[in-house]
PDB file of N, CA and C in Angstrom:
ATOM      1  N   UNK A   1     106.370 165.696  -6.058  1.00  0.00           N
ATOM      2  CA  UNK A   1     104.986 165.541  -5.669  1.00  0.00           C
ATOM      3  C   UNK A   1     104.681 164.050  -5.609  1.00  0.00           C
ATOM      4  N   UNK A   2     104.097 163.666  -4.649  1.00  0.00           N
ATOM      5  CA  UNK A   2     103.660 162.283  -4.653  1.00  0.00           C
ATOM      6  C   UNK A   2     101.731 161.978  -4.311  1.00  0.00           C
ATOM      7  N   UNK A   3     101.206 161.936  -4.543  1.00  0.00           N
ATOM      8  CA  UNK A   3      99.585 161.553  -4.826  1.00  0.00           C
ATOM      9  C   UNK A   3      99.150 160.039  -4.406  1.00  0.00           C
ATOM     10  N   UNK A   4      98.092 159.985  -3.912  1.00  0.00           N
ATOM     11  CA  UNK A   4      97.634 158.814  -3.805  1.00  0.00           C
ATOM     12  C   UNK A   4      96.140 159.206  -4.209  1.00  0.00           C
ATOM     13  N   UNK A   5      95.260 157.516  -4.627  1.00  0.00           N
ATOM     14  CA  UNK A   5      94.156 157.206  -4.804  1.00  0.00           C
ATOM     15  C   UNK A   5      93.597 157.216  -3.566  1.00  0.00           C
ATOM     16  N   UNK A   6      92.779 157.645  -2.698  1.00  0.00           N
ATOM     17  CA  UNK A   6      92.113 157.190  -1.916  1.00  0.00           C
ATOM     18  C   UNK A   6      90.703 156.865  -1.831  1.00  0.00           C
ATOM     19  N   UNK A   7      89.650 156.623  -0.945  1.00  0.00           N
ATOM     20  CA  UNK A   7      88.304 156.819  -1.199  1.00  0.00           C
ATOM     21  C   UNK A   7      87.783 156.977   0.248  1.00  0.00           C
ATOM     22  N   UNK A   8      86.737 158.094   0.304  1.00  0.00           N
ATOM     23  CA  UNK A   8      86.342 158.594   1.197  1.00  0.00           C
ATOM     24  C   UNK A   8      84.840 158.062   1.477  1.00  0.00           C
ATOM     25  N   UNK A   9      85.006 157.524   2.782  1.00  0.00           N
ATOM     26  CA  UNK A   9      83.918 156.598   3.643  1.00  0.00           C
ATOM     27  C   UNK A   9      82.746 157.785   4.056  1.00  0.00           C
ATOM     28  N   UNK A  10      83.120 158.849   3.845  1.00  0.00           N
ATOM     29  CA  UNK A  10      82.459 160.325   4.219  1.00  0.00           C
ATOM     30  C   UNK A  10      81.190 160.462   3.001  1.00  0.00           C
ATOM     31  N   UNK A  11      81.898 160.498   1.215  1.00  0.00           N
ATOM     32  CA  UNK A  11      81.039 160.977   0.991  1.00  0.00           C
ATOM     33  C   UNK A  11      80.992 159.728  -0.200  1.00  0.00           C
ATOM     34  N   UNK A  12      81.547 158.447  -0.241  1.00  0.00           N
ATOM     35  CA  UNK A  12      81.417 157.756  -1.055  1.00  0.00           C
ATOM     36  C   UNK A  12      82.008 157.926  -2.486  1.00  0.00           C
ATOM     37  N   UNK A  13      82.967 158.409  -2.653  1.00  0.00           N
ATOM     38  CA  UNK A  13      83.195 159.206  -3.583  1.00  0.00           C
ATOM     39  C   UNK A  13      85.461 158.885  -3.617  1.00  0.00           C
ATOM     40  N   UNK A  14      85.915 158.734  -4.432  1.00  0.00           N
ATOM     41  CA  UNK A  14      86.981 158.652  -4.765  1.00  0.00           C
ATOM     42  C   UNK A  14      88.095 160.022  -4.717  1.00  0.00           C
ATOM     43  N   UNK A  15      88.938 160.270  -3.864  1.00  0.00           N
ATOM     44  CA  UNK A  15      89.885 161.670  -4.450  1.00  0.00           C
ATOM     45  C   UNK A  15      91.225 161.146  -4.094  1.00  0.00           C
ATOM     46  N   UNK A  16      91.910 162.730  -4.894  1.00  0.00           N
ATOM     47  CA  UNK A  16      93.114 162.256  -4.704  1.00  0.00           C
ATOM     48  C   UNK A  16      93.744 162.873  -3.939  1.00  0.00           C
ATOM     49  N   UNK A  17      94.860 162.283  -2.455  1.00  0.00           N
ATOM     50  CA  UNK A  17      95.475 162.775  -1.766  1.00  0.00           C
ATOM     51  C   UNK A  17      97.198 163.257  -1.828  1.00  0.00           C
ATOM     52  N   UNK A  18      97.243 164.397  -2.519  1.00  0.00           N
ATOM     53  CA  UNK A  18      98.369 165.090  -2.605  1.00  0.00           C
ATOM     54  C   UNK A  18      98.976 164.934  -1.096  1.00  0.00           C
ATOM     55  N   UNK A  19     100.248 163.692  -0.826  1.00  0.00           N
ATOM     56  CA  UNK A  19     100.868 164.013   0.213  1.00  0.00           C
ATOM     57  C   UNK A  19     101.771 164.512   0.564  1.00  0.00           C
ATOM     58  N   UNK A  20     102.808 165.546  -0.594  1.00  0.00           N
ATOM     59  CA  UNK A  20     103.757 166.111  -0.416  1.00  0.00           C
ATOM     60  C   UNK A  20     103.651 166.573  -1.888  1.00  0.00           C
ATOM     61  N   UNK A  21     104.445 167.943  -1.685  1.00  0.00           N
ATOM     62  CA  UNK A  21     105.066 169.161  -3.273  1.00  0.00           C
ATOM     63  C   UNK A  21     105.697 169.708  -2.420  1.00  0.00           C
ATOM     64  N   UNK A  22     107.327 169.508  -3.088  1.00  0.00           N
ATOM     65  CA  UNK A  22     108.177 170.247  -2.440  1.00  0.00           C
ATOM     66  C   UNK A  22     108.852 170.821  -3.990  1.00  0.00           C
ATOM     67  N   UNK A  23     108.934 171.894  -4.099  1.00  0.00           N
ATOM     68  CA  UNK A  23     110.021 172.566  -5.055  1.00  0.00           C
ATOM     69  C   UNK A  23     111.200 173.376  -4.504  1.00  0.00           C
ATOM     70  N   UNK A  24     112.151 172.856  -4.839  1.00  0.00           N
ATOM     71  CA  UNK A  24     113.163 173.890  -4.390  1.00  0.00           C
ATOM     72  C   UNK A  24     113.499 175.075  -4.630  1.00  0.00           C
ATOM     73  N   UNK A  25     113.926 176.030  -3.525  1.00  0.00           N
ATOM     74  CA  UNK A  25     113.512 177.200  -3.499  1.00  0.00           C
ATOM     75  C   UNK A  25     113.891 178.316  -4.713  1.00  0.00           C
ATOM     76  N   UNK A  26     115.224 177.060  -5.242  1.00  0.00           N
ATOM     77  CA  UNK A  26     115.699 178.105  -6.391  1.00  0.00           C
ATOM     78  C   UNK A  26     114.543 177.917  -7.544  1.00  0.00           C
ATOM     79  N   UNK A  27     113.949 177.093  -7.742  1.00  0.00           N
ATOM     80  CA  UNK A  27     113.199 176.879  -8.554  1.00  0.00           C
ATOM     81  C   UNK A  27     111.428 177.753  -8.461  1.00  0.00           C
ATOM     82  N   UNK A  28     111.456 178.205  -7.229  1.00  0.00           N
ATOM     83  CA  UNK A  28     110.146 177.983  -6.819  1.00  0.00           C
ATOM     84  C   UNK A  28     109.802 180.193  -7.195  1.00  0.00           C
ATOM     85  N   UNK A  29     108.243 180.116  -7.637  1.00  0.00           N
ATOM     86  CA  UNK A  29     107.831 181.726  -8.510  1.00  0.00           C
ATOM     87  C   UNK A  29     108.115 181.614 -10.203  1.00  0.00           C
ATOM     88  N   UNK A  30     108.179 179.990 -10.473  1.00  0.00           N
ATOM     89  CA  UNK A  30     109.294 179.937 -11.937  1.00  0.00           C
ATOM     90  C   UNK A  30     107.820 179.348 -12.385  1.00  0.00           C
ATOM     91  N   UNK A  31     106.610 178.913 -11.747  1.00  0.00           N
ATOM     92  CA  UNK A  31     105.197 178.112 -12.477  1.00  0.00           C
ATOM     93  C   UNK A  31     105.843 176.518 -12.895  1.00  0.00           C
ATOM     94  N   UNK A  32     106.521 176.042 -11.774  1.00  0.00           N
ATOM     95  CA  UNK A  32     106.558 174.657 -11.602  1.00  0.00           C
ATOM     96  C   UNK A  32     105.422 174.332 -10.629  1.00  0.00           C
ATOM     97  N   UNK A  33     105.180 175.015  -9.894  1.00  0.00           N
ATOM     98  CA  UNK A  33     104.352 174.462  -8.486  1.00  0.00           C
ATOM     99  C   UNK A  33     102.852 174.497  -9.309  1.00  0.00           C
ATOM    100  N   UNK A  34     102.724 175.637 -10.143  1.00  0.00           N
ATOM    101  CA  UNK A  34     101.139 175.296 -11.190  1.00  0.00           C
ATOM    102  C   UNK A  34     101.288 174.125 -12.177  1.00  0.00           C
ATOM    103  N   UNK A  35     102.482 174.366 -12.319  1.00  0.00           N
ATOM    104  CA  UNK A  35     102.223 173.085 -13.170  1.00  0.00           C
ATOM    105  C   UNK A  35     102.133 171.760 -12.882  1.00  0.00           C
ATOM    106  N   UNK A  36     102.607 171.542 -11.733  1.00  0.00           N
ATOM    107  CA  UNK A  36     102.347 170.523 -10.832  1.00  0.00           C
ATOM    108  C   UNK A  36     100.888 170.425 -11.099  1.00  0.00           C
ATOM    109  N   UNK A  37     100.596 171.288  -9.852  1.00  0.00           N
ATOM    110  CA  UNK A  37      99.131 171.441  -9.955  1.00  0.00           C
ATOM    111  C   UNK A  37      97.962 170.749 -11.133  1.00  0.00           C
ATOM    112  N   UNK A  38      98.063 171.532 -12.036  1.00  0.00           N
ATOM    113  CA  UNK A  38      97.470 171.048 -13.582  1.00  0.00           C
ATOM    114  C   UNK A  38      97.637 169.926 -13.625  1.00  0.00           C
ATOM    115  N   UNK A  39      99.181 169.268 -13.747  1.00  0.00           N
ATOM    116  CA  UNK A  39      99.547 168.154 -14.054  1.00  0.00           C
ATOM    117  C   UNK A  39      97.928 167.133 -12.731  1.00  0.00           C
ATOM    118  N   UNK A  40      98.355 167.723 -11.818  1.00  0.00           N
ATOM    119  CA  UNK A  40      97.138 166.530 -10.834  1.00  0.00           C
ATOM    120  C   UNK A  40      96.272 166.941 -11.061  1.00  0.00           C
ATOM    121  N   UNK A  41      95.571 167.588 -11.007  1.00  0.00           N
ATOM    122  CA  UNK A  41      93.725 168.213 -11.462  1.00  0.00           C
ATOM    123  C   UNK A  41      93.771 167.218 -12.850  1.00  0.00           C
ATOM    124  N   UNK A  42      94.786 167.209 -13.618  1.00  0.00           N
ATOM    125  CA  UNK A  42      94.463 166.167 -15.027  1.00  0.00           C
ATOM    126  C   UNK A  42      94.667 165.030 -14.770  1.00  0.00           C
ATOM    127  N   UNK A  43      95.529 164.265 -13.592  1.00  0.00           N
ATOM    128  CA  UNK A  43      95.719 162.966 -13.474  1.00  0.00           C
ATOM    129  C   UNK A  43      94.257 162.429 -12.304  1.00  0.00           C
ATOM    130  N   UNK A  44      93.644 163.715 -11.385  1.00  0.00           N
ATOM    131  CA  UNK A  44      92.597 163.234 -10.700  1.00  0.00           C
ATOM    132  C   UNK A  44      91.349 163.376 -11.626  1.00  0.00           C
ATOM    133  N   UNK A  45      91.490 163.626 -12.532  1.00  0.00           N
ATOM    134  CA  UNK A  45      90.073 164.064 -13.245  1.00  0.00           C
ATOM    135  C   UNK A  45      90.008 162.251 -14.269  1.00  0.00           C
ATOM    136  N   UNK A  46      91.709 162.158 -14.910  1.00  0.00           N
ATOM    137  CA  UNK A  46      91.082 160.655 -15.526  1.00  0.00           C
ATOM    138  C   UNK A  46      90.993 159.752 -14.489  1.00  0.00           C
ATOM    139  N   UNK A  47      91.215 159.561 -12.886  1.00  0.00           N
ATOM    140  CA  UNK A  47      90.870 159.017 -12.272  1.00  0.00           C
ATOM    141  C   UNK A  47      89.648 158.806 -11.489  1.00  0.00           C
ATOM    142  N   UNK A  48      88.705 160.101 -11.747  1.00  0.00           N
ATOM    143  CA  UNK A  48      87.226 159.976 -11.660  1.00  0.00           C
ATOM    144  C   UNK A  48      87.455 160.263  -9.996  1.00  0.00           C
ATOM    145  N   UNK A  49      88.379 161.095  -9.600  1.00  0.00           N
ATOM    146  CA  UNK A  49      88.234 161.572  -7.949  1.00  0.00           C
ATOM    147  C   UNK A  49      87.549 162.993  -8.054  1.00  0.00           C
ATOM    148  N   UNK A  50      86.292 163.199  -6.873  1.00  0.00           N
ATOM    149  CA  UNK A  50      85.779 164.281  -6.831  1.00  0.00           C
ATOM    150  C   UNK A  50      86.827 165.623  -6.637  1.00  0.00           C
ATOM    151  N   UNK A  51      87.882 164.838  -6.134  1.00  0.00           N
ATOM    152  CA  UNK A  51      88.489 166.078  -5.612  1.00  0.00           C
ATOM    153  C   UNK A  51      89.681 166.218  -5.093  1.00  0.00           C
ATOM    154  N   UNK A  52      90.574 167.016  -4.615  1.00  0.00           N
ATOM    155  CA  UNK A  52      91.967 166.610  -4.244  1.00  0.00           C
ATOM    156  C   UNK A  52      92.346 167.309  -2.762  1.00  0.00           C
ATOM    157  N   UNK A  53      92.817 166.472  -1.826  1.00  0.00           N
ATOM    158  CA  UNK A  53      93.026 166.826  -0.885  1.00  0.00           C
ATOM    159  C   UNK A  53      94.289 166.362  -0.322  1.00  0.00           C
ATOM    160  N   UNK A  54      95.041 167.771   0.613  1.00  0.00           N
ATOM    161  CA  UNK A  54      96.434 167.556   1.425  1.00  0.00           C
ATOM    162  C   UNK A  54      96.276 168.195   2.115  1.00  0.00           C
ATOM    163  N   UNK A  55      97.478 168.500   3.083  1.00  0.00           N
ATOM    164  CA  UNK A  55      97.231 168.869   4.291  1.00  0.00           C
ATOM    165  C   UNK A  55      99.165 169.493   4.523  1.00  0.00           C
ATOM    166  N   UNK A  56      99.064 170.761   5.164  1.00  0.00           N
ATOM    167  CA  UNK A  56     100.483 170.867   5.541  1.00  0.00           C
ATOM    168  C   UNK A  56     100.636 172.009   6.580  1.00  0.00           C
ATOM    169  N   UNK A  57     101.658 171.469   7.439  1.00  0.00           N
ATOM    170  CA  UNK A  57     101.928 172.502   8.945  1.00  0.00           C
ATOM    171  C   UNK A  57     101.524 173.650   8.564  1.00  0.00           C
ATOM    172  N   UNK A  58     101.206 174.181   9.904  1.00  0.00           N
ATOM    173  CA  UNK A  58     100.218 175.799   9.857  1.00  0.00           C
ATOM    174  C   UNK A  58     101.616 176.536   9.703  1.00  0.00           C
ATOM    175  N   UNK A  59     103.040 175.937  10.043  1.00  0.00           N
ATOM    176  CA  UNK A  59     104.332 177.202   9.986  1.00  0.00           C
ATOM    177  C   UNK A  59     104.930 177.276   8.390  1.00  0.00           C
ATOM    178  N   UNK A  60     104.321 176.568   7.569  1.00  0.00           N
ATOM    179  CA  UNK A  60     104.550 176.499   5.694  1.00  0.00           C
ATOM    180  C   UNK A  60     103.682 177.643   5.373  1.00  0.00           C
ATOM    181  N   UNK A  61     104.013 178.896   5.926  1.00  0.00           N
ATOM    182  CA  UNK A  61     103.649 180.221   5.299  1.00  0.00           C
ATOM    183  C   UNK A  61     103.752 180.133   3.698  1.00  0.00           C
ATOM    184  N   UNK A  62     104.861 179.487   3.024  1.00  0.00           N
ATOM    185  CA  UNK A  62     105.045 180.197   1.841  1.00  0.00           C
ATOM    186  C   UNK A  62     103.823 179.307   0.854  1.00  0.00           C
ATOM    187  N   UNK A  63     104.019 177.420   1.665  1.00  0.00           N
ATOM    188  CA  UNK A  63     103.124 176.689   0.667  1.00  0.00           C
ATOM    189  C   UNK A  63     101.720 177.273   1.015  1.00  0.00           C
ATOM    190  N   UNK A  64     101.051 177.703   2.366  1.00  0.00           N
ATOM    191  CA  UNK A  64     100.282 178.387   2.352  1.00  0.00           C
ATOM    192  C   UNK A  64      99.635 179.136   1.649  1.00  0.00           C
ATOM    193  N   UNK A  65     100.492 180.486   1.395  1.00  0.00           N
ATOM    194  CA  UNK A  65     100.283 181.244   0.731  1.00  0.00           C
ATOM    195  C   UNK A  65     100.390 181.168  -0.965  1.00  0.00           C
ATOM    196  N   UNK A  66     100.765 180.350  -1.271  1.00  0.00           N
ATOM    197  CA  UNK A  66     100.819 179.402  -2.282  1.00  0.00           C
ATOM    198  C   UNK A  66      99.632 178.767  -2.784  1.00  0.00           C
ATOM    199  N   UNK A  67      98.882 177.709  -2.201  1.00  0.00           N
ATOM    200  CA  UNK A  67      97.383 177.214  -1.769  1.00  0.00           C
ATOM    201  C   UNK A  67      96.698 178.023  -1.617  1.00  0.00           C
ATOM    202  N   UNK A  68      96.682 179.090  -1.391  1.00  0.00           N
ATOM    203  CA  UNK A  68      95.335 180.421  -1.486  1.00  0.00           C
ATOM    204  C   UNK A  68      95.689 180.605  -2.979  1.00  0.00           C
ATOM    205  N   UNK A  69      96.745 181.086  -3.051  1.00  0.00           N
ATOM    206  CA  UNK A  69      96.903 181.572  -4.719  1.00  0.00           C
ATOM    207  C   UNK A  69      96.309 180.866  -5.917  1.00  0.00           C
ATOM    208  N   UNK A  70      96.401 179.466  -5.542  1.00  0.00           N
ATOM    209  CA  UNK A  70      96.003 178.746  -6.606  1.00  0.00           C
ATOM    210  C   UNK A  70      94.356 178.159  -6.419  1.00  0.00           C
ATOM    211  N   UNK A  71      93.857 179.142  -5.504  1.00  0.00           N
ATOM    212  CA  UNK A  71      92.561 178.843  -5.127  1.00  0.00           C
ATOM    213  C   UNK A  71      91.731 177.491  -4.523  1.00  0.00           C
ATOM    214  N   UNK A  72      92.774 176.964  -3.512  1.00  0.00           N
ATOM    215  CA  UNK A  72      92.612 176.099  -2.673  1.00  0.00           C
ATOM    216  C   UNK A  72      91.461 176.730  -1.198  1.00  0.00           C
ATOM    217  N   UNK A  73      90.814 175.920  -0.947  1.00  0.00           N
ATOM    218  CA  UNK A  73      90.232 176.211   0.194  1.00  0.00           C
ATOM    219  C   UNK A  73      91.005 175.421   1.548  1.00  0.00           C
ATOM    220  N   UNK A  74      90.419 175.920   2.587  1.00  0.00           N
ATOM    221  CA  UNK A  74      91.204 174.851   3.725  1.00  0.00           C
ATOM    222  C   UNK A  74      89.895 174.768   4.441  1.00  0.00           C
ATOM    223  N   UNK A  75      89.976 173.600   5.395  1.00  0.00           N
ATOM    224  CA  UNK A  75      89.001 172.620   6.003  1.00  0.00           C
ATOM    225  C   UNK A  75      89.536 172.333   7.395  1.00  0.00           C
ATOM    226  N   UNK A  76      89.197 172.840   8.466  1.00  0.00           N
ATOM    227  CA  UNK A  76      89.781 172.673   9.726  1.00  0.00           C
ATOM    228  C   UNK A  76      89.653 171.287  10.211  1.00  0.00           C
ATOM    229  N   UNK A  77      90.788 170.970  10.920  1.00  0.00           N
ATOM    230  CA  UNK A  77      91.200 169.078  10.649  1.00  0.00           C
ATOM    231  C   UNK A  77      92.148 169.015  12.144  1.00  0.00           C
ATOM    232  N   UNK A  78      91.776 168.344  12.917  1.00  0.00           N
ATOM    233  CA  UNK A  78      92.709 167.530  14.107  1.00  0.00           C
ATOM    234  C   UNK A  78      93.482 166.411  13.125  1.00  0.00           C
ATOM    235  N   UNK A  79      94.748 166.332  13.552  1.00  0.00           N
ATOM    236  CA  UNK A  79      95.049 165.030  12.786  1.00  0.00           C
ATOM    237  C   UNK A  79      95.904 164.350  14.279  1.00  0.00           C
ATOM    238  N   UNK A  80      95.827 162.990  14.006  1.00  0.00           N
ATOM    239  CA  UNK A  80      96.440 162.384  15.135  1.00  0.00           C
ATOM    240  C   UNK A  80      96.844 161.016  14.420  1.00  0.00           C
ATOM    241  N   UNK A  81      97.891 160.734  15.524  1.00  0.00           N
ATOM    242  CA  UNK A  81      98.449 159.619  14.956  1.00  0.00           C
ATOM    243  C   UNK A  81      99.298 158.755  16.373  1.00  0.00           C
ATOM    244  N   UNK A  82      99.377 157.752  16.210  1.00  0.00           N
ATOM    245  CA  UNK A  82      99.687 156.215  17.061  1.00  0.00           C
ATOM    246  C   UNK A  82     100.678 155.079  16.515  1.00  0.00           C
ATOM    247  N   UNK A  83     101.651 155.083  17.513  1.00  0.00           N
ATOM    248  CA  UNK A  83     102.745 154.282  17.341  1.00  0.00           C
ATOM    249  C   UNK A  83     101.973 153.277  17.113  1.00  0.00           C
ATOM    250  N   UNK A  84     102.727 151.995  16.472  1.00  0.00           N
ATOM    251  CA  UNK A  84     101.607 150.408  16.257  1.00  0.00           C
ATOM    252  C   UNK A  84     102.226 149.812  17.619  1.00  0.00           C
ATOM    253  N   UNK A  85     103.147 150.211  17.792  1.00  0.00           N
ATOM    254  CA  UNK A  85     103.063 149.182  19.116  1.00  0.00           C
ATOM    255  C   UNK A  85     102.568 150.051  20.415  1.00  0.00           C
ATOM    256  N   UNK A  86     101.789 150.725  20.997  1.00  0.00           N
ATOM    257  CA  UNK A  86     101.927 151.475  21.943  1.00  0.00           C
ATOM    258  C   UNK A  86     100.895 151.127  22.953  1.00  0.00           C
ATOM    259  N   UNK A  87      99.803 150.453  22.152  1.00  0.00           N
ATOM    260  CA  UNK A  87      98.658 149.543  22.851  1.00  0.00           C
ATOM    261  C   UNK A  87      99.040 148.052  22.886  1.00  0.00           C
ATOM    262  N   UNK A  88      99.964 147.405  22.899  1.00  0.00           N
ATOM    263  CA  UNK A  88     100.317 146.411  22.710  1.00  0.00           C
ATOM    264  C   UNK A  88     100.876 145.974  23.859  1.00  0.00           C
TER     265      UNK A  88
END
C-alpha cells in the first residue's frame, strides 16, 4: 500500500490518497487487506485528513468488490492525463 498527503482545493480540507493495495492472491480473504485498511483510517485520522480517497480500473472486480465490503462509497470521476512534452 502506498498513501499520500494531499489537500483538496474543493473542500479545503486535507485527505489521504490511497494510490495502490495490492495483496497477493495467495494471501488475499486472510484480513490483510482490513488490516491495511485500519492501519490507514489510523494513519489518516493522526494526520487530520477528512477522508481517504483512491481510485481503481472498473475491470478490478475483486478490489471492487472488496471496497463495497469494507464500506467504501464510489464517486463518478473522468480521469485524464498528458504527456509533459506533448504541448511543447
Amino acid at each position: 500500500m502506498s498513501v499520500t498527503i494531499d489537500y483538496s482545493t474543493w473542500s479545503g480540507e486535507a485527505f489521504a490518497y490511497m494510490d495502490c493495495l495490492y495483496i497477493r492472491s495467495e494471501y488475499r480473504g486472510s484480513g490483510i487487506g482490513w488490516a491495511f485498511v485500519n492501519a490507514l483510517q489510523q494513519f489518516a485520522a493522526h494526520h487530520q485528513c477528512v477522508e481517504i480517497q483512491w481510485q481503481t480500473p472498473p475491470d478490478n472486480k475483486l478490489g471492487i468488490e472488496f471496497y463495497r465490503r469494507i464500506g467504501a462509497a464510489e464517486k463518478q470521476k473522468v480521469r485524464f492525463y498528458m504527456d509533459v512534452d506533448s504541448n511543447l
